[in-house]
N, C-alpha and C. Protein backbone atom coordinates (compact mmCIF):
# COMPACT_ATOMS: atom_id res chain seq x y z
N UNK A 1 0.82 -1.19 0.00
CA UNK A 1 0.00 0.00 0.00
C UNK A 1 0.87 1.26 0.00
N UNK A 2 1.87 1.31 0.88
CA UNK A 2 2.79 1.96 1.10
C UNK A 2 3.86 2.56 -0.38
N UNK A 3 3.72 1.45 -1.03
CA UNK A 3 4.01 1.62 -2.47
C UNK A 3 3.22 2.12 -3.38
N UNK A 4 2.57 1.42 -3.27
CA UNK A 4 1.41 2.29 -4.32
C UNK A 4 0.91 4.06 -3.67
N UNK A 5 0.89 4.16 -2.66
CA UNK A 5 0.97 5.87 -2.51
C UNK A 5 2.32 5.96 -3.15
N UNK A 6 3.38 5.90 -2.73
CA UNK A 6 4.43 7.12 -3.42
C UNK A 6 4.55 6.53 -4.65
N UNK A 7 4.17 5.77 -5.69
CA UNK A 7 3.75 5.66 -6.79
C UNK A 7 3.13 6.60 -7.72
N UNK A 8 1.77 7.17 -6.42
CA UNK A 8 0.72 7.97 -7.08
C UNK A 8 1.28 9.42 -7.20
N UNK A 9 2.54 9.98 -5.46
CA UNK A 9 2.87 10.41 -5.31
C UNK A 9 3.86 11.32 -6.69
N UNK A 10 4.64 10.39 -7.01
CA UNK A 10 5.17 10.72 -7.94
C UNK A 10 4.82 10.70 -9.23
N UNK A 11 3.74 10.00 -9.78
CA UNK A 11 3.01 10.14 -10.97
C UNK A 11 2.11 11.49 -10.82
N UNK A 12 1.69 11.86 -9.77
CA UNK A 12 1.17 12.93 -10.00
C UNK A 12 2.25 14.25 -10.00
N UNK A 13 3.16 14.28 -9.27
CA UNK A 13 4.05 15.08 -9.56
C UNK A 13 4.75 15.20 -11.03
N UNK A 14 4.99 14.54 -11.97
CA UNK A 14 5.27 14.73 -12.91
C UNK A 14 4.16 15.00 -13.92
N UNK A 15 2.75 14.71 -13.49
CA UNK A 15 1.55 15.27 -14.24
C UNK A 15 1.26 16.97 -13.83
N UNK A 16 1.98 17.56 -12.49
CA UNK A 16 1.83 18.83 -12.11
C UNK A 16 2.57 19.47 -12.64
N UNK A 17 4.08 19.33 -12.60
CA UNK A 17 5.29 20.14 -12.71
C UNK A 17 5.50 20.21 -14.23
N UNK A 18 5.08 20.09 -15.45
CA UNK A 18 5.52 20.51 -16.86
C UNK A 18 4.15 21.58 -16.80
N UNK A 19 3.01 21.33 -16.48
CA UNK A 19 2.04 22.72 -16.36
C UNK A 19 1.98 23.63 -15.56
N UNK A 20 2.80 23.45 -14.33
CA UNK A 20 2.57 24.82 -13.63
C UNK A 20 4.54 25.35 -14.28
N UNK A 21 5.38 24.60 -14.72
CA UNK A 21 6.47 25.23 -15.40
C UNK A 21 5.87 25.76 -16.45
N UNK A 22 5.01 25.12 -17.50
CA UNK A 22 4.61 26.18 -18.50
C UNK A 22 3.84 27.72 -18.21
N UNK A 23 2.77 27.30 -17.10
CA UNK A 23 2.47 28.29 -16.46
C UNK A 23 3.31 29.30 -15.85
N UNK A 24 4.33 29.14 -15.53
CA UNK A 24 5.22 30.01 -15.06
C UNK A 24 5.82 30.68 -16.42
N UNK A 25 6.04 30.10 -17.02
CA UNK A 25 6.86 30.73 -18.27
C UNK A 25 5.57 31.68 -18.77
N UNK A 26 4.82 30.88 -19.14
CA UNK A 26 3.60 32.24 -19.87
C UNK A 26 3.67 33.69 -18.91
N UNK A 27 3.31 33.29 -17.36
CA UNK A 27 3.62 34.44 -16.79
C UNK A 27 4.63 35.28 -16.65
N UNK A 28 5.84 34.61 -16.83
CA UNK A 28 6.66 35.44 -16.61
C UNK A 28 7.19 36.12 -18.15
N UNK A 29 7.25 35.53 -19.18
CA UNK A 29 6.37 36.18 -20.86
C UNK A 29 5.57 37.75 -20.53
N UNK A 30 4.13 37.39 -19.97
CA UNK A 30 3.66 38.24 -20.27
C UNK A 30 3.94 39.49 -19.42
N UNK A 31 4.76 38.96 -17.99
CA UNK A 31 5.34 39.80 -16.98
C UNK A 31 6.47 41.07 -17.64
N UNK A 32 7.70 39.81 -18.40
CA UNK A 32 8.50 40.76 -19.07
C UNK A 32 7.93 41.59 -20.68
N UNK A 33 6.80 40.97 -20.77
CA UNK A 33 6.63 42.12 -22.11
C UNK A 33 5.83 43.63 -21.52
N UNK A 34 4.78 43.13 -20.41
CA UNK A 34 4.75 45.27 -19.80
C UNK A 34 5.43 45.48 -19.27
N UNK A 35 6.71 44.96 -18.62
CA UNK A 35 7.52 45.37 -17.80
C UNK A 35 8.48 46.08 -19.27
N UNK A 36 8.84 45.46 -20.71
CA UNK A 36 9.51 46.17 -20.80
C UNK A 36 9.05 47.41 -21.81
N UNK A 37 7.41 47.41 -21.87
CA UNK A 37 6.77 48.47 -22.26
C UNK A 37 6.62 49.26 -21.22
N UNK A 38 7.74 50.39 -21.75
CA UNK A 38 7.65 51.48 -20.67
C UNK A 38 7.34 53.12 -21.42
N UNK A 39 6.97 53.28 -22.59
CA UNK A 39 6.64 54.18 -23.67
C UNK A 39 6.33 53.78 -24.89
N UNK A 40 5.18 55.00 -24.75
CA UNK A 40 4.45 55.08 -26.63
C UNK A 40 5.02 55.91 -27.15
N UNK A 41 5.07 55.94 -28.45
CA UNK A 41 5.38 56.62 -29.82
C UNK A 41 4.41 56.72 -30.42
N UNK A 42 4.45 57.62 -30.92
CA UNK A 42 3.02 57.65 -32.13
C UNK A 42 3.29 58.56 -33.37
N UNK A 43 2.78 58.84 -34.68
CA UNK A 43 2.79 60.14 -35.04
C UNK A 43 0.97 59.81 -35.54
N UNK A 44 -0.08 60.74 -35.95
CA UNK A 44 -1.41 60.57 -36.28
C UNK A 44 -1.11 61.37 -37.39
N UNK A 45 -2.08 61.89 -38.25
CA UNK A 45 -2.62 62.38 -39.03
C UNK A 45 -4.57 62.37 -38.83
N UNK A 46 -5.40 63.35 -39.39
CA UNK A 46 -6.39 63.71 -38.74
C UNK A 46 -7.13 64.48 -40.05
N UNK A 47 -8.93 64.27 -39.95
CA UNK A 47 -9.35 65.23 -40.72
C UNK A 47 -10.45 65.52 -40.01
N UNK A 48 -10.44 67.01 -39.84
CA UNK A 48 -10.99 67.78 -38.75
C UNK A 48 -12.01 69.08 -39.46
N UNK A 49 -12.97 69.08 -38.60
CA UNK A 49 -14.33 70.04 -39.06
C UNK A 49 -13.92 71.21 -37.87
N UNK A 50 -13.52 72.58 -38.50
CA UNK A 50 -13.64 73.37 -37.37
C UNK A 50 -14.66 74.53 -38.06
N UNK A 51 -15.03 74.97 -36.64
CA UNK A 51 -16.13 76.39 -36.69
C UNK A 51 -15.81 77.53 -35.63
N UNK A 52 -15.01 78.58 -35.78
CA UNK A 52 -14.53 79.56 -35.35
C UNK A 52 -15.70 80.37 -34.97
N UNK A 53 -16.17 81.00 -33.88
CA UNK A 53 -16.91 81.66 -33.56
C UNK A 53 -17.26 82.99 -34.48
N UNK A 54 -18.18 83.39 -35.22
CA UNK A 54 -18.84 84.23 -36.32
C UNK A 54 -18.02 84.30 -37.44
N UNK A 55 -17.36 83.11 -37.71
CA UNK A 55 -16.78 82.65 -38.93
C UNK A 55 -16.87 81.76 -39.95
N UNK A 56 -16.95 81.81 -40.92
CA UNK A 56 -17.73 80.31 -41.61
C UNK A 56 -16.60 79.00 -41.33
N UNK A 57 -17.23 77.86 -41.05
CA UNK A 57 -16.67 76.49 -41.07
C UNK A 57 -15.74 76.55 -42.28
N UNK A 58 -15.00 75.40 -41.97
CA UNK A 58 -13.91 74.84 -42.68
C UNK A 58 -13.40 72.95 -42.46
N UNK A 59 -13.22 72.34 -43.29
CA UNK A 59 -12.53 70.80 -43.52
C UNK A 59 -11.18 70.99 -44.10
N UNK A 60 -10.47 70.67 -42.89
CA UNK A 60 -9.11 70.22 -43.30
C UNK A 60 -8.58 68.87 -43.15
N UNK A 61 -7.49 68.34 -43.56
CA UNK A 61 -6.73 67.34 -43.43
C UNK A 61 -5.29 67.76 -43.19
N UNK A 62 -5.18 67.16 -41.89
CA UNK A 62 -3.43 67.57 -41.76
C UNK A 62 -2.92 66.47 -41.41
N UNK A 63 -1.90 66.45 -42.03
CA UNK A 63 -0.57 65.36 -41.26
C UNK A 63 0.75 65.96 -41.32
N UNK A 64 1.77 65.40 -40.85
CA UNK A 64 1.32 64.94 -38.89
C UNK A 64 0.56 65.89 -38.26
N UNK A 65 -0.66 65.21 -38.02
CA UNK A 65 -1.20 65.79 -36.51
C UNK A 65 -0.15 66.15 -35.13
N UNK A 66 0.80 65.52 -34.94
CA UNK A 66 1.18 65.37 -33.54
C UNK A 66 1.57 64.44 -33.92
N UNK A 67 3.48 64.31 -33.08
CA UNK A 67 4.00 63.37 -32.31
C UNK A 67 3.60 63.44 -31.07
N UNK A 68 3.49 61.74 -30.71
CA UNK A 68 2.78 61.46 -29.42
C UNK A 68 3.91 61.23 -28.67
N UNK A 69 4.52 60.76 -27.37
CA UNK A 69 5.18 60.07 -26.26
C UNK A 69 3.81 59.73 -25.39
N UNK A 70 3.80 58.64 -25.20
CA UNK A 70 2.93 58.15 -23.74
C UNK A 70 3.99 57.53 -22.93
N UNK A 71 3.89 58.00 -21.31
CA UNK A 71 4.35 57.13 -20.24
C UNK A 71 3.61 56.06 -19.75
N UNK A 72 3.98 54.93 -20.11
CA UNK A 72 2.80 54.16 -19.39
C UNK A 72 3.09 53.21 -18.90
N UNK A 73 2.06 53.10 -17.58
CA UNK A 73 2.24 53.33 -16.26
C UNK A 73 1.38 51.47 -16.04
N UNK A 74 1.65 51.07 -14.98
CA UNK A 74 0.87 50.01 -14.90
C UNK A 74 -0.35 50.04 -14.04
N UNK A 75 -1.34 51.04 -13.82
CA UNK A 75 -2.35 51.35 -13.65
C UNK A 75 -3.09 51.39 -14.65
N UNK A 76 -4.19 51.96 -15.07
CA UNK A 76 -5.26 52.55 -16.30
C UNK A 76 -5.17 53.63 -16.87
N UNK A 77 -4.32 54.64 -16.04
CA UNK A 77 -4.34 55.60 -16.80
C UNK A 77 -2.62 56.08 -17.09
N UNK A 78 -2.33 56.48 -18.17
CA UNK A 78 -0.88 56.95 -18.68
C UNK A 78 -1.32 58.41 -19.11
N UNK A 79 -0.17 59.14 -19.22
CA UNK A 79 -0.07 60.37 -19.60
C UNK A 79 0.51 60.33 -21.32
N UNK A 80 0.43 61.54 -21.92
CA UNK A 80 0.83 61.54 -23.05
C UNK A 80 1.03 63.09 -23.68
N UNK A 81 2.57 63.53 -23.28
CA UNK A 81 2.36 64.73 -24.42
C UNK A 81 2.39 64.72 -26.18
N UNK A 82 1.52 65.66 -26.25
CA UNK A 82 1.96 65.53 -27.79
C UNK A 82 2.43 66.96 -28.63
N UNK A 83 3.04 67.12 -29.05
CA UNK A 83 3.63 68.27 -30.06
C UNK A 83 3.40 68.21 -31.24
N UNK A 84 2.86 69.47 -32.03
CA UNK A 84 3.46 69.46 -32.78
C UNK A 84 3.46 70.96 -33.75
N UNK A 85 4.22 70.87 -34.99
CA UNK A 85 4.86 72.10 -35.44
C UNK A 85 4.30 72.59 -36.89
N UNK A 86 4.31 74.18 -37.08
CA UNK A 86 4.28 74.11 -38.60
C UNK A 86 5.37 75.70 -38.40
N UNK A 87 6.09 75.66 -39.69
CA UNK A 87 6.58 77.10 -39.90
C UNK A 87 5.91 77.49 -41.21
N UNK A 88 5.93 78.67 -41.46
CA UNK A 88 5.77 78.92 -43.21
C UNK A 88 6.60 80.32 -43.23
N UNK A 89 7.35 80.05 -44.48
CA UNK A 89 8.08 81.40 -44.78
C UNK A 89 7.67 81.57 -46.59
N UNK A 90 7.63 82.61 -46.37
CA UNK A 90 7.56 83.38 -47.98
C UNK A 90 7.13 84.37 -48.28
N UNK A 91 8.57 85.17 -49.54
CA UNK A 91 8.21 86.24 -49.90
C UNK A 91 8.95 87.43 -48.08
N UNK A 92 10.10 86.82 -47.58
CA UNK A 92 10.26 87.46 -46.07
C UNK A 92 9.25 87.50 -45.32
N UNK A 93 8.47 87.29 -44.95
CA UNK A 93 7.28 87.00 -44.07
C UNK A 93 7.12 85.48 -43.64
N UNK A 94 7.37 85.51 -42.34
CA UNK A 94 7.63 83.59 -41.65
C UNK A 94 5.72 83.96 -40.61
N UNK A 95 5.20 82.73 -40.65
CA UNK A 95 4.16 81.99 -39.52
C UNK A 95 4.76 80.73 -38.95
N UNK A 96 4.71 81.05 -37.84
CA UNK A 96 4.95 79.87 -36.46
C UNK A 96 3.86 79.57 -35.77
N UNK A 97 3.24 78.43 -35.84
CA UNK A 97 2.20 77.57 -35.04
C UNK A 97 3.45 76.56 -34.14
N UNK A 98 3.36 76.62 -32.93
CA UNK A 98 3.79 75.25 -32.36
C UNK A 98 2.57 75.28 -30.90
N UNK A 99 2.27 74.22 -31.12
CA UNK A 99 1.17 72.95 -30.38
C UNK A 99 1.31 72.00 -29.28
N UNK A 100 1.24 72.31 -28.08
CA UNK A 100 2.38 71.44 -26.75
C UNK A 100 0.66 71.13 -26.35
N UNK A 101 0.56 69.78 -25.82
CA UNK A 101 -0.65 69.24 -25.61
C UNK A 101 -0.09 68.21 -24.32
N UNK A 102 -1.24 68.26 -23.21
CA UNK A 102 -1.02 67.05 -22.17
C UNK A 102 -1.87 65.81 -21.84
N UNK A 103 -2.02 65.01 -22.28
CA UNK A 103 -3.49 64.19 -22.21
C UNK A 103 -3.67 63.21 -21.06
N UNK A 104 -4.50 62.28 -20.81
CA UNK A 104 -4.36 61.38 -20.02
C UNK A 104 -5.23 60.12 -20.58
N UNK A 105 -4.51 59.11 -21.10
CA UNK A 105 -5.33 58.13 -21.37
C UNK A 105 -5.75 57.19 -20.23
N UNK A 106 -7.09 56.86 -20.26
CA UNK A 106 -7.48 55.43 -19.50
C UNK A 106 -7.92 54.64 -20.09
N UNK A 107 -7.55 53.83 -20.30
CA UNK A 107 -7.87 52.07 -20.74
C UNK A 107 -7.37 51.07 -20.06
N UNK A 108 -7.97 49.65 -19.48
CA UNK A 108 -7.24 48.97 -18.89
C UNK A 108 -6.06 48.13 -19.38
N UNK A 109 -5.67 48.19 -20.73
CA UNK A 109 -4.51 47.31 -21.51
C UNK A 109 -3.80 48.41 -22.39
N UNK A 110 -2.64 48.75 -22.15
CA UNK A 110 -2.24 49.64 -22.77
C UNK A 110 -1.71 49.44 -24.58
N UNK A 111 -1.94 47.96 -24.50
CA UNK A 111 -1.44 47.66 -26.08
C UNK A 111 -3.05 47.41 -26.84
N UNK A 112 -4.17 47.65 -26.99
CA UNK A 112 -4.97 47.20 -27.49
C UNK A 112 -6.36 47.84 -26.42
N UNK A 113 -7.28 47.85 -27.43
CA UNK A 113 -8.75 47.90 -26.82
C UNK A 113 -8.92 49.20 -26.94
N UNK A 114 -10.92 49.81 -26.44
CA UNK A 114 -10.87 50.84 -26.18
C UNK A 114 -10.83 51.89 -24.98
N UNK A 115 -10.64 53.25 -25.28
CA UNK A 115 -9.40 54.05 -23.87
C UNK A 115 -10.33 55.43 -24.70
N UNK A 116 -10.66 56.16 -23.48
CA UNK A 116 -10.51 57.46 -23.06
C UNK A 116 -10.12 58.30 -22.73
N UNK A 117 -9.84 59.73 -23.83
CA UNK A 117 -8.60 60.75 -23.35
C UNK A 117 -9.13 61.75 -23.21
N UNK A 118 -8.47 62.51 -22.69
CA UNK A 118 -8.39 64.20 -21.72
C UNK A 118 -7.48 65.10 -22.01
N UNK A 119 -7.18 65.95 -21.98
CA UNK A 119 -6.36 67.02 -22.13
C UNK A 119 -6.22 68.55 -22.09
N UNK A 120 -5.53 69.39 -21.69
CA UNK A 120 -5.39 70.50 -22.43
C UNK A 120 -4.50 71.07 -22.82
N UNK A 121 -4.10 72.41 -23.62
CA UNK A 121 -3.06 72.67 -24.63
C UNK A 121 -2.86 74.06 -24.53
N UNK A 122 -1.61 74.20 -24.78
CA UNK A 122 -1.46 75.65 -25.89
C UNK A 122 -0.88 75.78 -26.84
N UNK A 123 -1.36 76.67 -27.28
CA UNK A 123 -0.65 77.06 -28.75
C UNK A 123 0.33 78.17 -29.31
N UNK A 124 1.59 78.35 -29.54
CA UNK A 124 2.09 78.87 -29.35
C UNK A 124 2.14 79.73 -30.97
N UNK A 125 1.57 80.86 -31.37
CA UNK A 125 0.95 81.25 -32.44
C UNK A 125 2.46 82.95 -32.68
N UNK A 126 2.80 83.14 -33.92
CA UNK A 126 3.44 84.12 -33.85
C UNK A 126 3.57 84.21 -35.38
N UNK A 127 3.63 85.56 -36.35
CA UNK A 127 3.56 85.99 -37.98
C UNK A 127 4.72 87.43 -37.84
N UNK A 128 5.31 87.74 -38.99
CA UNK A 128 6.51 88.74 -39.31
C UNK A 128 5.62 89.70 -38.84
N UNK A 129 5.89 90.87 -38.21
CA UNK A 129 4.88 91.75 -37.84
C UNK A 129 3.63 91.73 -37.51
N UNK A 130 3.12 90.71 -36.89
CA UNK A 130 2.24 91.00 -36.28
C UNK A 130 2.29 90.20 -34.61
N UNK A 131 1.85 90.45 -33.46
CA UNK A 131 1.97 90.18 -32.42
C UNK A 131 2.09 88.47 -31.67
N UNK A 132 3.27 87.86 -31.44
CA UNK A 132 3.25 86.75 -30.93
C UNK A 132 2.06 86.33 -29.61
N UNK A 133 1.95 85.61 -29.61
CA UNK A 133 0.73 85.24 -28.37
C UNK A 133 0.82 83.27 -28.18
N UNK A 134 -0.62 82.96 -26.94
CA UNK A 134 -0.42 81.78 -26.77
C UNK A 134 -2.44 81.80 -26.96
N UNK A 135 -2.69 80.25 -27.23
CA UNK A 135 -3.91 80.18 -27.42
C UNK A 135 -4.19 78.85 -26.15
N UNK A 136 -5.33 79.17 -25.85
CA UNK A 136 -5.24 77.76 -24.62
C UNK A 136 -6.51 76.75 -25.08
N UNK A 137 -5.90 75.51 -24.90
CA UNK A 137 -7.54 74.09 -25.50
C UNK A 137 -7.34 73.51 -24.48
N UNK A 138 -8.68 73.07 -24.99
CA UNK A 138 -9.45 71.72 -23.65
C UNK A 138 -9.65 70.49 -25.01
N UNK A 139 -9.60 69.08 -24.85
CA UNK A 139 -9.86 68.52 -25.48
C UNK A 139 -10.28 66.90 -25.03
N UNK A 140 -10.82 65.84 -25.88
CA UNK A 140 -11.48 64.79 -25.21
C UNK A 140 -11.70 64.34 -26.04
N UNK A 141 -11.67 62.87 -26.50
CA UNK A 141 -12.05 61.65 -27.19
C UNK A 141 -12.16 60.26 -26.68
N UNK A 142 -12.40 59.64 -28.06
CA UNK A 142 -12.59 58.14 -28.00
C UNK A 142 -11.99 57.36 -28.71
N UNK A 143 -10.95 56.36 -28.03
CA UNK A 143 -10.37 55.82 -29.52
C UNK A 143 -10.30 54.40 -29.25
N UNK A 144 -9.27 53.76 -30.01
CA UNK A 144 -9.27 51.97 -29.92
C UNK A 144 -7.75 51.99 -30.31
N UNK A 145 -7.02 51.13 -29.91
CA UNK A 145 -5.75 50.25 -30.67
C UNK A 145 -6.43 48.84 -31.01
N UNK A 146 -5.66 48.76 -32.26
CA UNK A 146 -5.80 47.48 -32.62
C UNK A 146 -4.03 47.23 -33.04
N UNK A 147 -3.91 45.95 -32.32
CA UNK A 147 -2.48 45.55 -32.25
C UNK A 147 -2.04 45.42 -34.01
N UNK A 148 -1.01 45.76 -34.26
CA UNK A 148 -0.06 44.86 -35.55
C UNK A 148 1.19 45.10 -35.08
N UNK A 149 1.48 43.58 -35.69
CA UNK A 149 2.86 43.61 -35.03
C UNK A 149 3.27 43.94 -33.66
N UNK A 150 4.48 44.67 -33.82
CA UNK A 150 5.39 45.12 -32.38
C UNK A 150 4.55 46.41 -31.62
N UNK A 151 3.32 46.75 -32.83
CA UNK A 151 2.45 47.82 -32.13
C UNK A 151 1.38 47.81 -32.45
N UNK A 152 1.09 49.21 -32.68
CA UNK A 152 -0.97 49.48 -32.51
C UNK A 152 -1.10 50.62 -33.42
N UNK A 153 -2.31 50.43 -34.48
CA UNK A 153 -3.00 51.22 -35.03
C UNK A 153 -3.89 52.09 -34.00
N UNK A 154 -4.10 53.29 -34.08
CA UNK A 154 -4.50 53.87 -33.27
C UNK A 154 -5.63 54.88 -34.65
N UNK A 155 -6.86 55.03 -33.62
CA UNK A 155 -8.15 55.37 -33.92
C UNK A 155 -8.77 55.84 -33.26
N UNK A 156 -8.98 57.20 -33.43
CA UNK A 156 -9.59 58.45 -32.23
C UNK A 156 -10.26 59.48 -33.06
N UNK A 157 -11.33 59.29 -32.23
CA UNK A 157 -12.70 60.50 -32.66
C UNK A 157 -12.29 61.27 -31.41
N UNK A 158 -12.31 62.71 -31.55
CA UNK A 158 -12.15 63.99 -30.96
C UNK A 158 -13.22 64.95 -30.95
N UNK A 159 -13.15 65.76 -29.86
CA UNK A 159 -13.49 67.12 -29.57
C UNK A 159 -12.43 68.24 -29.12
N UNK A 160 -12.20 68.99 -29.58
CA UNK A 160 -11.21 70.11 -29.25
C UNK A 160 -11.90 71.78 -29.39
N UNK A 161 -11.60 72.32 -28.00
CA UNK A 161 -12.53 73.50 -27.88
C UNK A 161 -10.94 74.36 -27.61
N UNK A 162 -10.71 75.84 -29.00
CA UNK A 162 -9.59 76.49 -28.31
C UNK A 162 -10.37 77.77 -27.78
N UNK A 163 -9.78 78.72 -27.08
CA UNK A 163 -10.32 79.43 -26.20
C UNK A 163 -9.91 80.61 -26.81
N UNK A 164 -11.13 81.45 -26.80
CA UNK A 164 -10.22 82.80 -27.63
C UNK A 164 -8.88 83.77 -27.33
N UNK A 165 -8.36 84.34 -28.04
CA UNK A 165 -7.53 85.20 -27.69
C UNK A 165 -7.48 86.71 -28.59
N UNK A 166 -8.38 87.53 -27.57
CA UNK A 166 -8.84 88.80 -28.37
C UNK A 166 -7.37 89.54 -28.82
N UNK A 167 -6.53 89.74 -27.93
CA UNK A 167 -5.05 90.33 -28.43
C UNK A 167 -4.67 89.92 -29.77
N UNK A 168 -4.78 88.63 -30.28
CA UNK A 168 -4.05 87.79 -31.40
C UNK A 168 -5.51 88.01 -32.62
N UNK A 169 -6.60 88.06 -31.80
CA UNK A 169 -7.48 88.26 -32.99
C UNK A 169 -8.38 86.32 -33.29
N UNK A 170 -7.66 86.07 -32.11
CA UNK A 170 -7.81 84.64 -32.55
C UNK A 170 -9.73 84.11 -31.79
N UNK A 171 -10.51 83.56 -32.23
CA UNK A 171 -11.96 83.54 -31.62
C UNK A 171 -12.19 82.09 -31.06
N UNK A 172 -13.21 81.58 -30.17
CA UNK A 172 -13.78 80.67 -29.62
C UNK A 172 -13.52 79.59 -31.11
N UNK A 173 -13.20 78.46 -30.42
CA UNK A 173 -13.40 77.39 -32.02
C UNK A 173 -13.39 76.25 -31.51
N UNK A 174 -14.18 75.69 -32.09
CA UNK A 174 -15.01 73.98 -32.00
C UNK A 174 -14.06 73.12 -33.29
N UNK A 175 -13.42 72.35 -33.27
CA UNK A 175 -13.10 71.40 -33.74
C UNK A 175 -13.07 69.91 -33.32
N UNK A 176 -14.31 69.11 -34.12
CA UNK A 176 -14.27 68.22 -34.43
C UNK A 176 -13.68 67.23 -35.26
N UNK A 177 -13.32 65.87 -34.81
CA UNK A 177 -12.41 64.85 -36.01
C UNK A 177 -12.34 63.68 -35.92
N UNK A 178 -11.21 63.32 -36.70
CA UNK A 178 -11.11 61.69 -36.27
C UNK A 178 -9.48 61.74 -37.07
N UNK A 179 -8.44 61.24 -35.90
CA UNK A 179 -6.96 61.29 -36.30
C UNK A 179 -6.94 59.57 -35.82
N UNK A 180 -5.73 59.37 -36.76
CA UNK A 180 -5.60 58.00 -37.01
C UNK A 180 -3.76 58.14 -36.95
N UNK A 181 -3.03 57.05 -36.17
CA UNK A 181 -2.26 56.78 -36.62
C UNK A 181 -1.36 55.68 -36.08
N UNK A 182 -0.32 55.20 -35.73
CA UNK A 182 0.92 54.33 -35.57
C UNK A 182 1.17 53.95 -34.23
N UNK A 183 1.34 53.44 -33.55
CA UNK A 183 2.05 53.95 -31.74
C UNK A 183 3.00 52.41 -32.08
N UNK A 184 4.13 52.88 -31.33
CA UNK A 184 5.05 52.03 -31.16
C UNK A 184 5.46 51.85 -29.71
N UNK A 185 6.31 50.86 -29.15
CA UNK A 185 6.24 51.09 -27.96
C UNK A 185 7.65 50.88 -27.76
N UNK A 186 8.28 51.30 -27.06
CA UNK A 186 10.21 51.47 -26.44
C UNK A 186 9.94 50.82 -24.79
């Protein structure tokens, strides 16, 4: 009898130990892949409906929207600035738009699914003779990753409200959209 337990003893031990070793390996897999996702990349592109307060509407398409960085964090929510730039020169006369944005995504999986963002911005607005200034936004969407590869397609419907700035001439404006683009992760 005495035999036949450590018989069972050890037949069951070798029926335990290759699945909780595989089990360990999957975990510790999926341990070291957020552990060594510690930042997003992104760049988007976007086509956006804006309406300037007693101004007629307009449809644009811009790319790049914004380079992204996300920190992300092993909670739900990560941070994410995004920048971004335009110059124009011609004819001696230069325009400078630059765009510094702070967001906060929440989603519970940072590589995939859908996540809710927050933010606000300024804009750092300046033309050859005429008065440099800053413009301030509030902004908020909805988007999804869908994984490829080593990253994620990224897909976001927006709201962006900038705030006027009577000095610059600049008015209340509603822009609506939907920017699409890349995120990689470091």
């Amino acid at each position: 009898m005495q035999r036949l337990v450590h018989w069972s003893a050890l037949a069951l031990a070798f029926a335990i130990v290759p699945r909780s070793a595989s089990a360990q390996r999957r975990a510790t897999a999926q341990h070291s892949m957020e552990h060594e996702m510690k930042h997003e990349v992104g760049f988007d592109i976007a086509l956006v409906y804006s309406k300037p307060s007693g101004s007629p509407s307009a449809w644009g398409f811009v790319t790049p929207v914004d380079v992204r960085f996300g920190f992300v964090s092993k909670s739900s929510l990560m941070f994410e600035p995004r920048v971004s730039l335009q110059y124009l020169h011609s004819n001696g006369a230069s325009i400078h738009n630059i765009n510094l944005d702070l967001n906060a995504i929440y989603n519970k999986d940072h590589r995939k699914g859908m996540y809710l963002t927050g933010g606000a911005g300024i804009d750092l607005v300046g033309a050859t003779g005429a008065p440099s200034g800053s413009q301030f936004s509030l902004n908020g969407g909805v988007g999804t990753r869908i994984p490829y590869e080593s990253g994620a397609w990224r897909i976001e419907g927006f709201l962006k409200y900038d705030l006027k700035n009577t000095t610059l001439g600049l008015p209340n404006t509603v822009n609506i959209g939907v920017r699409a683009g890349l995120s990689l992760w470091h």
